[in-house]
Protein backbone atom coordinates (compact mmCIF):
# COMPACT_ATOMS: atom_id res chain seq x y z
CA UNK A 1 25.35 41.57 -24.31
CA UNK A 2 26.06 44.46 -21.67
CA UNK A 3 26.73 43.56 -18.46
CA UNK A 4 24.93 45.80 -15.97
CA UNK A 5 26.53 47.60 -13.13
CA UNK A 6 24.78 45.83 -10.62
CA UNK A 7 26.54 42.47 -11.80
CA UNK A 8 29.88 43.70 -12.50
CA UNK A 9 29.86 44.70 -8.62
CA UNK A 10 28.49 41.67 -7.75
CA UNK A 11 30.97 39.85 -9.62
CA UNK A 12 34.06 41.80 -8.08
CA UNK A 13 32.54 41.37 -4.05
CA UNK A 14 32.13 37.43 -5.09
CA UNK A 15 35.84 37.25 -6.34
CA UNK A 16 36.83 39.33 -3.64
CA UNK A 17 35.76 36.98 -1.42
CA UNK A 18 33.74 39.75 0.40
CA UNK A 19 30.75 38.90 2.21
CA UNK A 20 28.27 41.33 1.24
CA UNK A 21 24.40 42.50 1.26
CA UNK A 22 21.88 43.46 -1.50
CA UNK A 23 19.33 44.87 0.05
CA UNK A 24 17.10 46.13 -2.83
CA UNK A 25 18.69 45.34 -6.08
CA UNK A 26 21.45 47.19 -7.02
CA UNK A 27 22.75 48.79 -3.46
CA UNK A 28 25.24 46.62 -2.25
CA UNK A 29 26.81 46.63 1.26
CA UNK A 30 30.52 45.46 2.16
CA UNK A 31 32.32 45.17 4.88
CA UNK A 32 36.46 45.84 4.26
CA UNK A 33 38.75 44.56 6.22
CA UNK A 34 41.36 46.71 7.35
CA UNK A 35 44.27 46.96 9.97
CA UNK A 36 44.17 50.08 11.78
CA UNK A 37 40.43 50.52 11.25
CA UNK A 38 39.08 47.41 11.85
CA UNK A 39 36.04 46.95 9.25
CA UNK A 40 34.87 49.71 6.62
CA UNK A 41 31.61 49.09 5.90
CA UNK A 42 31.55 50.39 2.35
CA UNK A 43 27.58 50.97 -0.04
CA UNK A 44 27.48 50.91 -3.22
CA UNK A 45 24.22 51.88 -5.08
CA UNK A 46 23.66 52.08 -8.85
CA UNK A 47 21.91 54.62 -9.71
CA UNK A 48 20.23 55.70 -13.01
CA UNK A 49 23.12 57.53 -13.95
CA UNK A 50 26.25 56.86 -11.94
CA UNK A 51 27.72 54.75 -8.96
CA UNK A 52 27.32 56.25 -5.71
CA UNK A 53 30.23 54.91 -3.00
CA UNK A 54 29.77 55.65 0.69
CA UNK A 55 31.71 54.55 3.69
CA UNK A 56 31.34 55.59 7.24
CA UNK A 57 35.04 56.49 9.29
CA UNK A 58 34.75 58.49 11.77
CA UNK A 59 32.57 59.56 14.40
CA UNK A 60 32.37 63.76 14.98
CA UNK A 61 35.81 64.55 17.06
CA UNK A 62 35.55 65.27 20.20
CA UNK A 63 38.17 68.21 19.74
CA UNK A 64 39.96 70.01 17.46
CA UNK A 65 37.51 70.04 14.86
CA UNK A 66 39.23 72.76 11.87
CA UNK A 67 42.98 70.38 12.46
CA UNK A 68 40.71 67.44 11.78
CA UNK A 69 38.50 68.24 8.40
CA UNK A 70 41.70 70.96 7.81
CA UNK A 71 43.66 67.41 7.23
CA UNK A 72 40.93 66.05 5.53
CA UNK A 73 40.76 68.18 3.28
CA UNK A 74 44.50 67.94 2.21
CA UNK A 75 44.08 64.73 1.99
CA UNK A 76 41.35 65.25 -0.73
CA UNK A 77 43.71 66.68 -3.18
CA UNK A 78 45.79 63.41 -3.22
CA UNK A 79 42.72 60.97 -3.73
CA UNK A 80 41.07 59.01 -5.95
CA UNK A 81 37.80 58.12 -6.65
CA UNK A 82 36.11 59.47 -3.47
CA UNK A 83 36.95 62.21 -1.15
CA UNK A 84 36.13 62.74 2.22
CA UNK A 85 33.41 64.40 3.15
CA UNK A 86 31.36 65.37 6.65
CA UNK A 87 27.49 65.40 7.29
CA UNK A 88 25.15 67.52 8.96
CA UNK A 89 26.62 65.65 12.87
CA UNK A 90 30.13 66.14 11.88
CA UNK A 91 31.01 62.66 11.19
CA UNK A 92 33.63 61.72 8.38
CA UNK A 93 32.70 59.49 5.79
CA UNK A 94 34.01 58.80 2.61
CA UNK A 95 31.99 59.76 -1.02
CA UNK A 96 32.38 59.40 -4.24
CA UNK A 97 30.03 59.06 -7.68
CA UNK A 98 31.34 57.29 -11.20
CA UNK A 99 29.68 57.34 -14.31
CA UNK A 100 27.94 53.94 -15.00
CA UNK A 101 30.00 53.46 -18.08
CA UNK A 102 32.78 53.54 -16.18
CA UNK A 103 31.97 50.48 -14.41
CA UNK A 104 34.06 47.18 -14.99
CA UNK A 105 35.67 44.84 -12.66
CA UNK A 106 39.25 47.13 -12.73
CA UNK A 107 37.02 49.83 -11.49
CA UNK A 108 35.34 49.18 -9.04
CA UNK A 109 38.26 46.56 -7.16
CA UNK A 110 40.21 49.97 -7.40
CA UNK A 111 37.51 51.80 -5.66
CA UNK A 112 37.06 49.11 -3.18
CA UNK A 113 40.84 49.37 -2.71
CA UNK A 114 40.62 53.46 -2.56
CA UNK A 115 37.97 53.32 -0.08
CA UNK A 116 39.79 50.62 2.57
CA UNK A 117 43.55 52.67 1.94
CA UNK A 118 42.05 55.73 2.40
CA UNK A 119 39.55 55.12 5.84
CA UNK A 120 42.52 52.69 7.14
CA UNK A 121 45.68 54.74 6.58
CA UNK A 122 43.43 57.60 8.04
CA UNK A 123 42.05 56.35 10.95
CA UNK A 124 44.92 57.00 13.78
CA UNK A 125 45.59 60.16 12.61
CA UNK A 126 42.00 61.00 12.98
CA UNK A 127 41.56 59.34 16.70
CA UNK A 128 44.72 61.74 17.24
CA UNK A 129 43.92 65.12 16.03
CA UNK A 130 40.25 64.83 17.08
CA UNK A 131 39.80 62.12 20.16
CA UNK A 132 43.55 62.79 21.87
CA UNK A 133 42.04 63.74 25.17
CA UNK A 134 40.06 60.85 25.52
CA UNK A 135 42.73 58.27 24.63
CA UNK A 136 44.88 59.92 27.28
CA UNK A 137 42.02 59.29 30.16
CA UNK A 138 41.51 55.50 28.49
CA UNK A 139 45.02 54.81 28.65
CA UNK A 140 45.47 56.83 32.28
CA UNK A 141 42.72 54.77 33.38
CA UNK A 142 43.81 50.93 31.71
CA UNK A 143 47.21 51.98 33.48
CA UNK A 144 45.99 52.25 36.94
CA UNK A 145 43.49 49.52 36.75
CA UNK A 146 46.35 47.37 35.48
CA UNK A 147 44.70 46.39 32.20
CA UNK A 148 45.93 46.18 29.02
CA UNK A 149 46.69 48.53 26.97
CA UNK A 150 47.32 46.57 23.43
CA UNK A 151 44.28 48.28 21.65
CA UNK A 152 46.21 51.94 22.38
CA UNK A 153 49.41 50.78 21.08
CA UNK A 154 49.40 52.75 18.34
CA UNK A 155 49.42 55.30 19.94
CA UNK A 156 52.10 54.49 22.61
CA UNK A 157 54.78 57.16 21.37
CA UNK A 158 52.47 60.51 22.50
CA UNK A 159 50.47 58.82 25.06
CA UNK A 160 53.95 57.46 27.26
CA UNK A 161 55.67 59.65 29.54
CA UNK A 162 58.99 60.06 28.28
């Protein structure tokens, strides 16, 4: 018997131990965890011929728009399974298709794996190419209100005065 798809996805997010929607059947949402990005909320949808994935990362930058999707970009060349892409608002997300009969449990845990690397090991360098100026006037501001700044620690070795 061949195993659709839709249940070898299902199958992987229940192993995975990753709670997850199905809102019509077939289109399946997930949410990753990650480190530097929180949560990836990653869709999958079967579709009559191939797997779409889609994962939000990124609001538009505030600044420096051709360094940011320049980097992107780059980055595309070293990926697999999606790519980054940018829609009509200029926010980043992440896209890819597979063929359907491409779809087993390997697959798709690598795609779920592709997805969180790639929007996780991504996401500082994105808040620093394209949201620097506002970190600087969060951090200026947590400094002189005398508030923490743990959530900006990543970012401690541009934002301190040396």
């Amino acid at each position: 018997m061949r195993v659709s798809a839709a249940d070898v996805i299902r199958q992987v997010l229940t192993e995975n131990e990753l709670e997850f929607t199905e809102t019509t059947p077939g289109a399946f949402s997930a949410d990753l965890p990650g480190e530097r990005k929180l949560k990836t909320t990653v869709t999958l949808t079967v579709g009559s011929q191939a797997v779409q994935v889609h994962a939000f990362v990124a609001r538009r930058p505030d600044e420096n728009h051709e360094a940011v999707y320049r980097w992107l970009l780059e980055r595309n060349l070293k990926m697999y399974g999606v790519a980054f892409a940018v829609d009509h608002l200029g926010d980043i997300h992440l896209d890819g298709r597979v063929p359907l009969h491409a779809i087993t449990p390997g697959e798709v845990d690598r795609l779920l794996g592709a997805v969180l690397e790639y929007a996780d090991s991504s996401f500082n360098t994105i808040l620093e190419l394209g949201f620097a100026s506002s970190i600087r006037k969060e951090y200026a501001w947590r400094i002189a209100r005398g508030e923490s700044t743990r959530n900006l620690d990543a970012f401690k070795g541009w934002l301190e005065p040396r």
